[in-house]
N, C-alpha and C. Protein backbone atom coordinates (compact mmCIF):
# COMPACT_ATOMS: atom_id res chain seq x y z
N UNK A 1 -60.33 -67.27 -217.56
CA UNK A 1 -60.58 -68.29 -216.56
C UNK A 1 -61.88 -67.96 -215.84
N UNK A 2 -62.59 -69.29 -215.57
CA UNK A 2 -64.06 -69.05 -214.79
C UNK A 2 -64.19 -69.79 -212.95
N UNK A 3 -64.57 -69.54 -212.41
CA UNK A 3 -64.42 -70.55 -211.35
C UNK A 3 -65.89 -70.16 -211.00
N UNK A 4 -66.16 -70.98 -209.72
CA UNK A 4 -66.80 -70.87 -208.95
C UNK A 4 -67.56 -72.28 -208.01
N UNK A 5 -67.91 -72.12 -206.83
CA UNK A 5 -67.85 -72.46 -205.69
C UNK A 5 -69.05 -73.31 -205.79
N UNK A 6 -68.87 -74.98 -205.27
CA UNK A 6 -69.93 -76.07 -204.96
C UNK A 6 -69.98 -76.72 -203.91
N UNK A 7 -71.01 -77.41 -203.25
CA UNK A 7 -70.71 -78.29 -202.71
C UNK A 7 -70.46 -79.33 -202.81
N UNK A 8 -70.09 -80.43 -202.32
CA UNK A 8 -69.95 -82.22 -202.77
C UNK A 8 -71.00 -82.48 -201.78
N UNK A 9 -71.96 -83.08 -202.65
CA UNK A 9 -73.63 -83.71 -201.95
C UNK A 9 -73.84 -85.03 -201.81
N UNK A 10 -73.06 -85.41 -202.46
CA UNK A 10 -73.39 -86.87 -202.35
C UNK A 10 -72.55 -87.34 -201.12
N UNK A 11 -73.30 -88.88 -200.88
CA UNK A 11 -73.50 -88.99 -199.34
C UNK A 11 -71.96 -89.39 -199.06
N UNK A 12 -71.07 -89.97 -199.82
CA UNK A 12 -69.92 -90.74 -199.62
C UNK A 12 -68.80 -89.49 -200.26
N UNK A 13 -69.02 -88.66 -200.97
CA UNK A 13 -68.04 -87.48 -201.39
C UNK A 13 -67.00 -88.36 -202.46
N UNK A 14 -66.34 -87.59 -202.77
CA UNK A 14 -65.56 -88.07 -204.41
C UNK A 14 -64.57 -89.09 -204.15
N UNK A 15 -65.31 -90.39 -203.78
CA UNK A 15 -64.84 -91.87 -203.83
C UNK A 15 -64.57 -92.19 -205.41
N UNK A 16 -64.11 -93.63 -205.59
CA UNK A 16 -63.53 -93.58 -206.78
C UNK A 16 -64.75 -93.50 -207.98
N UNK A 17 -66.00 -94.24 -207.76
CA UNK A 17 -66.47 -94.24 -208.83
C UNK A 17 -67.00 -92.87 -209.31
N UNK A 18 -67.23 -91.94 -207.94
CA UNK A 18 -67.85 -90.59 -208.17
C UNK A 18 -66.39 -89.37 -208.75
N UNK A 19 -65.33 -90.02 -208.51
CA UNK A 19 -64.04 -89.24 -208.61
C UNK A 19 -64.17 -89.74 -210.31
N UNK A 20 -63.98 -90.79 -210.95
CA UNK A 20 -64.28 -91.01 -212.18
C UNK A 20 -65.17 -90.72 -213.04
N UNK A 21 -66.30 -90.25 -212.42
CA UNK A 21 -67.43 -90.04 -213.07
C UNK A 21 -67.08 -88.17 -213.70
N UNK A 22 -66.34 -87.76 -212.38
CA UNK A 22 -65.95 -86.11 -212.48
C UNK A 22 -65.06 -86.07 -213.51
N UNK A 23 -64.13 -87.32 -213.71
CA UNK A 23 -62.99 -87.22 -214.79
C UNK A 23 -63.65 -87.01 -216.19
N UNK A 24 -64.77 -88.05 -216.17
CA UNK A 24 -65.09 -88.25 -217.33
C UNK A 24 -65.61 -87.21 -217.98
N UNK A 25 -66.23 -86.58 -217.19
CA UNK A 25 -67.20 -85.26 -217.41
C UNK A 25 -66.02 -84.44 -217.93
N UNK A 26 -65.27 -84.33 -217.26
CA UNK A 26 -63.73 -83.14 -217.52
C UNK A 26 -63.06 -83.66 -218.85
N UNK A 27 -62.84 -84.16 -218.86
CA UNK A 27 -62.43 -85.04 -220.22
C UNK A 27 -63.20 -84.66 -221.38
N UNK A 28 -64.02 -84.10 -221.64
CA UNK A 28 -64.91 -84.15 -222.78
C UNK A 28 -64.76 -82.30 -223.22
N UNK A 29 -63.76 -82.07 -222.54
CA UNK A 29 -63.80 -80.18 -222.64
C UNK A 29 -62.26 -80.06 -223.09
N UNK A 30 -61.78 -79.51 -223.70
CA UNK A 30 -60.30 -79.04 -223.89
C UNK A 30 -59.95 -77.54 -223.12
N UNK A 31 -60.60 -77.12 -222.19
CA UNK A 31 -60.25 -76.47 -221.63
C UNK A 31 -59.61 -77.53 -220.03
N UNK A 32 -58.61 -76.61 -219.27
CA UNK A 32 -57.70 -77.01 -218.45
C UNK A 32 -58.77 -76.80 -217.03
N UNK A 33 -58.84 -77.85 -216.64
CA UNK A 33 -59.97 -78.15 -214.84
C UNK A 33 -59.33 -78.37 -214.22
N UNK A 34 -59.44 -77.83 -213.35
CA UNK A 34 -59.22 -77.81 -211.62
C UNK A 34 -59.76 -78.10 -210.54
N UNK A 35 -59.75 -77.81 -209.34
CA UNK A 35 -60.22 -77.82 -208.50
C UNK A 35 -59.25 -77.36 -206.98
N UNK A 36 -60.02 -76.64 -206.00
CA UNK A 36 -59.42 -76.45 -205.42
C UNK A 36 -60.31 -76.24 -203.71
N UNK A 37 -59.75 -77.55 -203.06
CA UNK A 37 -59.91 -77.77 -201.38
C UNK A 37 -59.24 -77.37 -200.76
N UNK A 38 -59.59 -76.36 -199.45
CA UNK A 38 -58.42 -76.00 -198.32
C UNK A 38 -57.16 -75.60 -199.33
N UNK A 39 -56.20 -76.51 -198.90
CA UNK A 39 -54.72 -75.54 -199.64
C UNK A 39 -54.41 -76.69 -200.76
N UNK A 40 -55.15 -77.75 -201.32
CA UNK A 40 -55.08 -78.70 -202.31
C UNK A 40 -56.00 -78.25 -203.36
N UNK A 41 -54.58 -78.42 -204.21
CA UNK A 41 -55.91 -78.31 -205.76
C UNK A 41 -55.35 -79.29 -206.47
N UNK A 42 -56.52 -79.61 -207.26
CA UNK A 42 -56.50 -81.11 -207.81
C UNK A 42 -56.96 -80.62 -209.46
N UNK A 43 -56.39 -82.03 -210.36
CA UNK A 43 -56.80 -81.74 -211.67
C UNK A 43 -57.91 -82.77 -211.78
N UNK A 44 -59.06 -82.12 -212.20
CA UNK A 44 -60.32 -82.53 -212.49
C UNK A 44 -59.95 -83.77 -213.47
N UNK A 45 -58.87 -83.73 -214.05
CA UNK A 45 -58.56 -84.80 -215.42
C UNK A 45 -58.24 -85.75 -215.10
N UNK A 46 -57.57 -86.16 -213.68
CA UNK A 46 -57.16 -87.41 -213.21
C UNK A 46 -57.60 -87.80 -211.68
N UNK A 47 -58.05 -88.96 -211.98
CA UNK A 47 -58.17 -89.71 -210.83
C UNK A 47 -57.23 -90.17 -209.90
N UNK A 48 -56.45 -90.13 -210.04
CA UNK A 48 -55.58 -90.19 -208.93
C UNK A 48 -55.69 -89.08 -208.00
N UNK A 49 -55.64 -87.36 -209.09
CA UNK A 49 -55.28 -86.04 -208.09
C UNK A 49 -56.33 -86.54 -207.90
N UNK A 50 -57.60 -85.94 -208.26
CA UNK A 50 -58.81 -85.79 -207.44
C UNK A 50 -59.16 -87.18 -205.75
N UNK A 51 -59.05 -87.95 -206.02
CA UNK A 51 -58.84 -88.98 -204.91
C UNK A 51 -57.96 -88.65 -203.89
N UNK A 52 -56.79 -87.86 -204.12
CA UNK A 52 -55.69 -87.32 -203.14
C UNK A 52 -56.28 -86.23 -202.58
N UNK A 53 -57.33 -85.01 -203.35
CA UNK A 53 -57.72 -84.31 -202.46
C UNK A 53 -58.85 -84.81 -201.54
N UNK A 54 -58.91 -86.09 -201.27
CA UNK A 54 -60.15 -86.22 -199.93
C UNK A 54 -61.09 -85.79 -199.81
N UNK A 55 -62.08 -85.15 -200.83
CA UNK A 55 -63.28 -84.54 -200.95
C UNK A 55 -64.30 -85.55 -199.97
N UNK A 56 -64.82 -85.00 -198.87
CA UNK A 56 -66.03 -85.64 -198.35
C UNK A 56 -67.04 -84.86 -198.62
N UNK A 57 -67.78 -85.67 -198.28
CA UNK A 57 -69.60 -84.86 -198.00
C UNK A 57 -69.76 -83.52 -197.37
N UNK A 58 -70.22 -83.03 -198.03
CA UNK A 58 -70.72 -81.41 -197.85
C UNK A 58 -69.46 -80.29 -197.91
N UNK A 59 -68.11 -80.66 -198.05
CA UNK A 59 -67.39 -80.27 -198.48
C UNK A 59 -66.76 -79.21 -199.48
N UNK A 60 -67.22 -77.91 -199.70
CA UNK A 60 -67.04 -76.68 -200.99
C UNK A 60 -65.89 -76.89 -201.29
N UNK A 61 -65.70 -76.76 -202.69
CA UNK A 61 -64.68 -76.70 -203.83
C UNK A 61 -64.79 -75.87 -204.20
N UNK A 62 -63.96 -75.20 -204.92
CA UNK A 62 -63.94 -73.95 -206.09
C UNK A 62 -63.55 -74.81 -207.35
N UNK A 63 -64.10 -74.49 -208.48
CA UNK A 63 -64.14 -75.20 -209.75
C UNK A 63 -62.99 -74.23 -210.30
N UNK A 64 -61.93 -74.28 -211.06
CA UNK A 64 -61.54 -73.54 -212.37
C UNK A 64 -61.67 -73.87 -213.44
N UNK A 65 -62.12 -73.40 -214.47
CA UNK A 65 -61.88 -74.28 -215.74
C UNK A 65 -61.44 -72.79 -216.94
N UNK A 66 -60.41 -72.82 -217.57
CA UNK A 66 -59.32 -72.39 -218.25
C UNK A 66 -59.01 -73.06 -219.81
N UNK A 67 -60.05 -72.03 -220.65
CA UNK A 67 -59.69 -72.63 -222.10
C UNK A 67 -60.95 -72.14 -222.76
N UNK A 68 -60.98 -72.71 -224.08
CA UNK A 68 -61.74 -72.26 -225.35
C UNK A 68 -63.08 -72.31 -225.02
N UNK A 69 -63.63 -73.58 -224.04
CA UNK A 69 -64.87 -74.11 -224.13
C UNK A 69 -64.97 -74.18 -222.30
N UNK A 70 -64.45 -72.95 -221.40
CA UNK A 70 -64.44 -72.95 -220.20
C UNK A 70 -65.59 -72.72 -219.80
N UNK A 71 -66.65 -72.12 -220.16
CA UNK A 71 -67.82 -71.61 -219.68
C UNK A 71 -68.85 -72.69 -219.65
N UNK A 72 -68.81 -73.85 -220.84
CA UNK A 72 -69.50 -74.75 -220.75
C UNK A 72 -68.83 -75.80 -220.15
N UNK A 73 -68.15 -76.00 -219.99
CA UNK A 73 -67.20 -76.98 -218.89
C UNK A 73 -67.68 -76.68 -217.40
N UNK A 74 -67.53 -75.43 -216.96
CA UNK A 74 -68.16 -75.25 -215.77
C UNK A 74 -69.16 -75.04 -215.24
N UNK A 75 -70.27 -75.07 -216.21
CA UNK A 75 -71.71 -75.22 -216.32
C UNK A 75 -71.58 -77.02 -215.88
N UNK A 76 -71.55 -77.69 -217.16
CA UNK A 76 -71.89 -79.07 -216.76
C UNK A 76 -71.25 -79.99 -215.29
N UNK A 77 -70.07 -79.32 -215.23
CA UNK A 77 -69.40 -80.17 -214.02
C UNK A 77 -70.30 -79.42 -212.66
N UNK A 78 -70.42 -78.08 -212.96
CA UNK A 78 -71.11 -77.81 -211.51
C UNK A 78 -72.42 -78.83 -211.46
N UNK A 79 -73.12 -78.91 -212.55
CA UNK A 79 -74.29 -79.62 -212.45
C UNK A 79 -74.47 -80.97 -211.81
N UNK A 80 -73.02 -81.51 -212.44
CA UNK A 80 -72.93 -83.28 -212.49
C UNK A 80 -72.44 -82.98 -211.15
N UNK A 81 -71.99 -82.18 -210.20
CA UNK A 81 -71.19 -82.20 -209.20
C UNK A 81 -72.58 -81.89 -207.75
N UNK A 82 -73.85 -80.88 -208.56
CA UNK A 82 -74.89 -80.47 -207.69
C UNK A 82 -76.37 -82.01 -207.66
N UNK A 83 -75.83 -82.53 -208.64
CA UNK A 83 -77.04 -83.76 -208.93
C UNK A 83 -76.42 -85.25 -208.39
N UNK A 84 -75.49 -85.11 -207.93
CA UNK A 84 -74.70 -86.10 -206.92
C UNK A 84 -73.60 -87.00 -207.94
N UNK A 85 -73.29 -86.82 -208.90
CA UNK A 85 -71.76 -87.38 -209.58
C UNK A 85 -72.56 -89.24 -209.87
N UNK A 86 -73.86 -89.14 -210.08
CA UNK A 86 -74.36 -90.66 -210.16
C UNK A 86 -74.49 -91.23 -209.12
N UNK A 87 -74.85 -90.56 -207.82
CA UNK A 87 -75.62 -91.29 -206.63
C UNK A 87 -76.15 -90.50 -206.13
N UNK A 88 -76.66 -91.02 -204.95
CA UNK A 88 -77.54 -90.65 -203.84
C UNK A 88 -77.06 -89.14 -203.14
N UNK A 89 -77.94 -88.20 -202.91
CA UNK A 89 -77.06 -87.13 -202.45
C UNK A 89 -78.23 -86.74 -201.05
């Protein structure tokens, strides 16, 4: 298992289209994603969890990602997560 620690930059934080955009990204890895706010952790794989954890702006997460192809899973999501999830940051 790999983790490690981001912020949420974009200006509105993981609303639905930016919460989908994270799915999609997660989706493309067969390793098992996470995430984890305050005492909520959320699965990177669904939009629903991720929307329940309330991610706002400027907000740190810890990433996990757990599996075959974990290292590049948590490369790209930190990225898509540091370049604003497809908006304005």
């Amino acid at each position: 298992m790999v983790s490690r620690k981001v912020i949420v930059n974009n200006i509105i934080g993981l609303h639905l289209r930016p919460a989908g955009i994270l799915c999609h990204e997660a989706m493309n890895y067969k390793s098992r994603i996470s995430f984890k706010i305050n005492d909520c952790t959320a699965n990177a794989k669904s939009v629903i969890s991720v929307l329940g954890a309330s991610v706002k702006h400027g907000d740190e997460i810890e990433l996990f990602c757990e599996g075959e192809d974990e290292e590049e899973a948590l490369e790209r999501l930190v990225h898509v997560i540091e370049t604003g999830l497809g908006e304005k940051i």
